[in-house]
N, C-alpha and C. Protein backbone atom coordinates (compact mmCIF):
# COMPACT_ATOMS: atom_id res chain seq x y z
N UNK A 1 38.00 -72.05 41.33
CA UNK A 1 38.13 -72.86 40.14
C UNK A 1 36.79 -72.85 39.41
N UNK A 2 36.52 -72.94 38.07
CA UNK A 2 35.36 -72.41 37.47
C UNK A 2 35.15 -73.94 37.24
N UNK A 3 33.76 -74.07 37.06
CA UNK A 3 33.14 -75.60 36.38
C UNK A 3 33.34 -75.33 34.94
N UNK A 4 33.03 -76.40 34.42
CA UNK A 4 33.23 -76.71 32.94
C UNK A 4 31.70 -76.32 32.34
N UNK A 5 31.75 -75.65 31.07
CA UNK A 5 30.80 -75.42 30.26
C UNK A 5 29.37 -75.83 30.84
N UNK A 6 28.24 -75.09 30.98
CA UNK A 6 26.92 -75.71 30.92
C UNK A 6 26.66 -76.19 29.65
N UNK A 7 25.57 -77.30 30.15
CA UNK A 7 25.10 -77.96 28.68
C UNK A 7 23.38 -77.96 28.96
N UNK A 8 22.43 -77.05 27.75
CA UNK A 8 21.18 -77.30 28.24
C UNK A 8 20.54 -78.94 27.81
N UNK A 9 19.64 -78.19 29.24
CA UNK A 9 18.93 -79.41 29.43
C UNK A 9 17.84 -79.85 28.55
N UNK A 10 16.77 -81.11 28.31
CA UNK A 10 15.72 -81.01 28.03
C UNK A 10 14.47 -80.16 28.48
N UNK A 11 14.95 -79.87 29.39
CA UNK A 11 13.39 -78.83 30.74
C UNK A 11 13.75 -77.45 29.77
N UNK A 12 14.72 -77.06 29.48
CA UNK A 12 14.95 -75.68 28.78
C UNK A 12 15.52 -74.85 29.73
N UNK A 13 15.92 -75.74 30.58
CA UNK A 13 16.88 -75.40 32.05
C UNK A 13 18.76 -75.40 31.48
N UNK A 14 19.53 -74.11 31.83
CA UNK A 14 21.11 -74.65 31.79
C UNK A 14 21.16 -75.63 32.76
N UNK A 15 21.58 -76.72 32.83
CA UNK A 15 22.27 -77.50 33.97
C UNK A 15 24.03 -77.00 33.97
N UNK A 16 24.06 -77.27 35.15
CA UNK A 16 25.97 -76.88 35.03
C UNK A 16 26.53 -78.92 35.37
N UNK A 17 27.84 -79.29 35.20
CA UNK A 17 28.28 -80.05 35.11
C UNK A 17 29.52 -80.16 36.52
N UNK A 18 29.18 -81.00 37.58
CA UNK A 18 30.15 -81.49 38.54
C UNK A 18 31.71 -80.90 38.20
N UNK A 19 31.75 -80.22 39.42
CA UNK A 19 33.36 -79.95 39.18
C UNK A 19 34.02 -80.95 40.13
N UNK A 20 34.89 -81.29 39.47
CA UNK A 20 35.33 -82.78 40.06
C UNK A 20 36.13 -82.40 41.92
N UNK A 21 36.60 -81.31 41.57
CA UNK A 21 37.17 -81.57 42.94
C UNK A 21 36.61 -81.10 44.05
N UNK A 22 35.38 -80.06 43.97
CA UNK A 22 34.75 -79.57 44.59
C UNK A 22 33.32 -80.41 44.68
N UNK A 23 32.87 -80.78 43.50
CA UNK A 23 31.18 -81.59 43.88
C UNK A 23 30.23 -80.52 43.27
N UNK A 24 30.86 -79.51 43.48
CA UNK A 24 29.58 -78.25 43.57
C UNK A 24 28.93 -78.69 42.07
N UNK A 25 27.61 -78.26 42.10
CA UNK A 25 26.82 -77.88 40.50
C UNK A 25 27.15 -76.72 40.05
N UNK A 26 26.99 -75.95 39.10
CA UNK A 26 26.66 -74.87 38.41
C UNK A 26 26.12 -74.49 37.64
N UNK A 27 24.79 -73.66 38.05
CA UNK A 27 23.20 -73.55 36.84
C UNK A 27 23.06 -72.02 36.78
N UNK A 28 23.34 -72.26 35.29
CA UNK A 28 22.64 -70.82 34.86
C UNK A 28 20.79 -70.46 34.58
N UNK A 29 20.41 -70.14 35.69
CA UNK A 29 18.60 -69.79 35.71
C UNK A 29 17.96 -69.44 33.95
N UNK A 30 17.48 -70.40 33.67
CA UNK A 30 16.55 -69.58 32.36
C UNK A 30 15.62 -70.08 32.55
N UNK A 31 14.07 -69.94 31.81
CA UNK A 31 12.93 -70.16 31.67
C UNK A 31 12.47 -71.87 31.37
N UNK A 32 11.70 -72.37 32.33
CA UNK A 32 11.18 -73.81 32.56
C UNK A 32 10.14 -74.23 31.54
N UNK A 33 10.44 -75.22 30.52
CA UNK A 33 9.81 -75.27 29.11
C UNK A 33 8.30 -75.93 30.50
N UNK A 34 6.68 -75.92 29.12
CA UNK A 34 5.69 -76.49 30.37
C UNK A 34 5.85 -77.98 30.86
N UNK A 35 6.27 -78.69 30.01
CA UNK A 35 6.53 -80.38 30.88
C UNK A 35 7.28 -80.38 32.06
N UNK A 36 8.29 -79.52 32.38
CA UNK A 36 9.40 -79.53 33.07
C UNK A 36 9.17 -78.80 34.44
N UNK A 37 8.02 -77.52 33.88
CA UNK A 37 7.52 -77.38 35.24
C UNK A 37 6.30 -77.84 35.43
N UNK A 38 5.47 -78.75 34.87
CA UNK A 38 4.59 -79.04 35.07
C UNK A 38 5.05 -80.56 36.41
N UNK A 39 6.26 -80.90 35.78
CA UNK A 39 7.30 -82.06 36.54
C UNK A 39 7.34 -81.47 38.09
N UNK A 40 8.25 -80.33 37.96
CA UNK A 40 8.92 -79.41 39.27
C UNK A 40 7.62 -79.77 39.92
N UNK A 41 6.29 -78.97 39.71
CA UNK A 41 4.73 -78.64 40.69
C UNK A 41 4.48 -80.17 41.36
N UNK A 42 4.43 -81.27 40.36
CA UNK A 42 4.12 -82.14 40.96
C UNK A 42 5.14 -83.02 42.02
N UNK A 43 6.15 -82.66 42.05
CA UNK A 43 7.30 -83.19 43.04
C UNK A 43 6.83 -82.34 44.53
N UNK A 44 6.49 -80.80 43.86
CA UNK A 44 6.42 -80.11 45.17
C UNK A 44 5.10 -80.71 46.05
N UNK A 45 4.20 -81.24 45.09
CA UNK A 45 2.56 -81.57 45.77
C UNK A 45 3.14 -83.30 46.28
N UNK A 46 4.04 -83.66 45.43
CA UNK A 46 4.18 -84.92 46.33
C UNK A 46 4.73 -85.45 47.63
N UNK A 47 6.06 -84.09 47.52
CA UNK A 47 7.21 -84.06 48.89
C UNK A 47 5.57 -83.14 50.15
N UNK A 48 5.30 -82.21 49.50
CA UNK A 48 4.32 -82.08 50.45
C UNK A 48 3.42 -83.09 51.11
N UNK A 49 2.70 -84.27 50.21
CA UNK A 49 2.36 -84.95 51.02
C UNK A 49 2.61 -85.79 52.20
N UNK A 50 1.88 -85.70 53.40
CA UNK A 50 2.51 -86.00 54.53
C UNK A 50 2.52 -87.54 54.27
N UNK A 51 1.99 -88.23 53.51
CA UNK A 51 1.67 -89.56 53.33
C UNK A 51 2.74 -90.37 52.58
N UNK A 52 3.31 -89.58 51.99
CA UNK A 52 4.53 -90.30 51.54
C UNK A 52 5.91 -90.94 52.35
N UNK A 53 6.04 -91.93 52.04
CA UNK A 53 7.30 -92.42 52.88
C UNK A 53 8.24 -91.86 52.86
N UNK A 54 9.08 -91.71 53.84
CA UNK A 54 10.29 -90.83 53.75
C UNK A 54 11.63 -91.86 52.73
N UNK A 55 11.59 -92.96 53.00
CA UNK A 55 12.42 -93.63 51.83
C UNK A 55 12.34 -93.08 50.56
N UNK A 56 11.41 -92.57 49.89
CA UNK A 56 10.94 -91.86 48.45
C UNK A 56 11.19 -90.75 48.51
N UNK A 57 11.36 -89.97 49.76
CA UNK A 57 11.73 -88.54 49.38
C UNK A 57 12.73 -87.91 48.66
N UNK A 58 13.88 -88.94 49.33
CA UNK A 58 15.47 -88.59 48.54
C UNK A 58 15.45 -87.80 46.83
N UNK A 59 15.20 -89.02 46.49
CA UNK A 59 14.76 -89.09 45.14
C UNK A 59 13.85 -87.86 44.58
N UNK A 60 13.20 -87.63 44.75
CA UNK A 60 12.25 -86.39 44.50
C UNK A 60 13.08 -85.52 44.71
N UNK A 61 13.22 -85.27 45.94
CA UNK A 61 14.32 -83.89 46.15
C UNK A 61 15.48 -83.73 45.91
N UNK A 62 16.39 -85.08 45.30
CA UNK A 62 17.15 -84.74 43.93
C UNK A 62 16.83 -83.99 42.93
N UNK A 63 15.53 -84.68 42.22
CA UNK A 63 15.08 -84.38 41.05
C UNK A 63 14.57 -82.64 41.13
N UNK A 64 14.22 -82.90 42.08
CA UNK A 64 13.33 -81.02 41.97
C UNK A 64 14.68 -80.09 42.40
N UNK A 65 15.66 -80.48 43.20
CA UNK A 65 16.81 -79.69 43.12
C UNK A 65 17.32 -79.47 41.74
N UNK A 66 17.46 -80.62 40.97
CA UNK A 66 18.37 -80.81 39.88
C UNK A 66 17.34 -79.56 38.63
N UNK A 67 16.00 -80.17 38.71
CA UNK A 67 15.08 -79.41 37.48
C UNK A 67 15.19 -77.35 37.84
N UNK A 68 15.42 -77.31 39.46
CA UNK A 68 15.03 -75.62 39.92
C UNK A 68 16.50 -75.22 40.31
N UNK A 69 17.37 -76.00 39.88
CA UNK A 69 19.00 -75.58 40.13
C UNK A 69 18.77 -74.51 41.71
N UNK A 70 18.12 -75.17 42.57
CA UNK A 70 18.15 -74.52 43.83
C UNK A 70 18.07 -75.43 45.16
N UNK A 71 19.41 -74.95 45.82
CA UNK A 71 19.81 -75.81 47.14
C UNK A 71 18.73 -75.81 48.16
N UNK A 72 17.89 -74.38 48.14
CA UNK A 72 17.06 -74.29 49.56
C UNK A 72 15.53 -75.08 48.87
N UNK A 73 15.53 -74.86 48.03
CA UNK A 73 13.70 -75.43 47.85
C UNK A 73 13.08 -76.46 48.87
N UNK A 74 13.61 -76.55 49.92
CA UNK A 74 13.15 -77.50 50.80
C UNK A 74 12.69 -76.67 51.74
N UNK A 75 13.38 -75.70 52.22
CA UNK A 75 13.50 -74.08 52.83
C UNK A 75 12.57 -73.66 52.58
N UNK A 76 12.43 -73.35 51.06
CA UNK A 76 11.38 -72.60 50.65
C UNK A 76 9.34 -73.47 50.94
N UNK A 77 9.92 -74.37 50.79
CA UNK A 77 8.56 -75.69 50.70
C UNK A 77 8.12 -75.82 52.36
N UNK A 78 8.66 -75.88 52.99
CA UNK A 78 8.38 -76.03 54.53
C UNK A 78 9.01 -74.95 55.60
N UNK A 79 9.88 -74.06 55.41
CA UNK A 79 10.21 -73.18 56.17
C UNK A 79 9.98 -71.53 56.17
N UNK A 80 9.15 -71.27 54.98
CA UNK A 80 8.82 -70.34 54.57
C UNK A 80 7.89 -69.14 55.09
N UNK A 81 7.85 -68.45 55.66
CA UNK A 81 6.74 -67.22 56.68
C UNK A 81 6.47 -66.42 55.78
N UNK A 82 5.44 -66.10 55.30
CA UNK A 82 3.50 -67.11 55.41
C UNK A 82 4.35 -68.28 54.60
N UNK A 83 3.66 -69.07 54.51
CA UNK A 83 3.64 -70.39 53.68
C UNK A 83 3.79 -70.33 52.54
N UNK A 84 4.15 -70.53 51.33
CA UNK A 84 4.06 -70.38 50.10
C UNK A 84 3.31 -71.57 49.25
N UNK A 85 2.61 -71.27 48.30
CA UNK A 85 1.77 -72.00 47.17
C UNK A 85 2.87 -73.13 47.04
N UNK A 86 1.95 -73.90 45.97
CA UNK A 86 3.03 -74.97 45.35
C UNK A 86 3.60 -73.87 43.79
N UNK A 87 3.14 -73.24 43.69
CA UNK A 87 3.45 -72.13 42.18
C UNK A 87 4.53 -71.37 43.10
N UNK A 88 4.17 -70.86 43.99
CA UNK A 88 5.01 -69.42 44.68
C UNK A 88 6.64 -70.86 44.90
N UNK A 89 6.62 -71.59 45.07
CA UNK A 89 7.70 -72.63 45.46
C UNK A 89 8.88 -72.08 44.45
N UNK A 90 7.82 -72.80 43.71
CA UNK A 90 8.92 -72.66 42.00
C UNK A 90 9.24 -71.72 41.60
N UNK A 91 8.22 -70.52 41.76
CA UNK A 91 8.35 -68.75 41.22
C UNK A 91 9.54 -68.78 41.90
N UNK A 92 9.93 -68.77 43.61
CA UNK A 92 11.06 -68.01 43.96
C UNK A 92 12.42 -68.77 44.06
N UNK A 93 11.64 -70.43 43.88
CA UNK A 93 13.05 -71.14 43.51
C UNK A 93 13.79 -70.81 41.99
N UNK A 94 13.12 -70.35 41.25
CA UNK A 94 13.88 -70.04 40.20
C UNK A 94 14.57 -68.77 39.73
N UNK A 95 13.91 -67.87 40.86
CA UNK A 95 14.83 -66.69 41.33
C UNK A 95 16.27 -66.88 41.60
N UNK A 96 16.74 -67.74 42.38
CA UNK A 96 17.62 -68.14 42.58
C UNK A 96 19.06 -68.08 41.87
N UNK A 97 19.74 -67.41 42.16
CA UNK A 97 21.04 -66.92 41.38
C UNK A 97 22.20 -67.50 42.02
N UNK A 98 23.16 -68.51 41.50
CA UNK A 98 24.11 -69.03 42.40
C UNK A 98 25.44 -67.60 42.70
N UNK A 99 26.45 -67.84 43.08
CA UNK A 99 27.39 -67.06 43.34
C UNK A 99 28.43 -67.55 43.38
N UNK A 100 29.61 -67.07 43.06
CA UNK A 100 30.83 -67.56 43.35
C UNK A 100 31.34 -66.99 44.61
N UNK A 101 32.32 -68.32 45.31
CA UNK A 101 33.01 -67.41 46.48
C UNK A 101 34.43 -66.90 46.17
């Protein structure tokens, strides 16, 4: 079943729109205006900090899912061999191409 129309975002991001019976998102990848990734970098330097409460994380890692239309960026942020930058985060989260099944 296809989602309904993307509508862009303010970031200069497509967002895709909830398909109701499935949940899924659907984002078409384009280019991150600078506020928007200047937004993304600092979520990644914040979820990185070990000092942050885990109650606050949720939230962030909504938001940086929602701005990099990418499921793994958490993957990419902590599970990554070598390690990746807080830049290299976003570079390959926005690689990211969804798929249909």
């Amino acid at each position: 079943m296809a989602g309904r129309a993307a509508a862009r975002s303010p970031g200069g991001r497509v967002d895709g729109r909830r398909d109701g019976s499935l949940g899924h998102v659907f984002c078409v990848a384009v280019e991150l205006d600078d506020p928007t990734r200047s937004r993304a970098l600092a979520l990644v330097r914040e979820l990185r900090d070990p000092a942050i409460p885990d109650e606050e994380t949720g939230v962030r890692v909504d938001e940086l899912e929602r701005i990099l239309c990418c499921p793994h960026v958490i993957s990419l942020m902590f599970f990554r061999e070598p390690e990746l930058s807080d830049e290299e985060v976003i570079e390959e989260a926005l690689k990211y191409q969804p798929f249909a099944l």
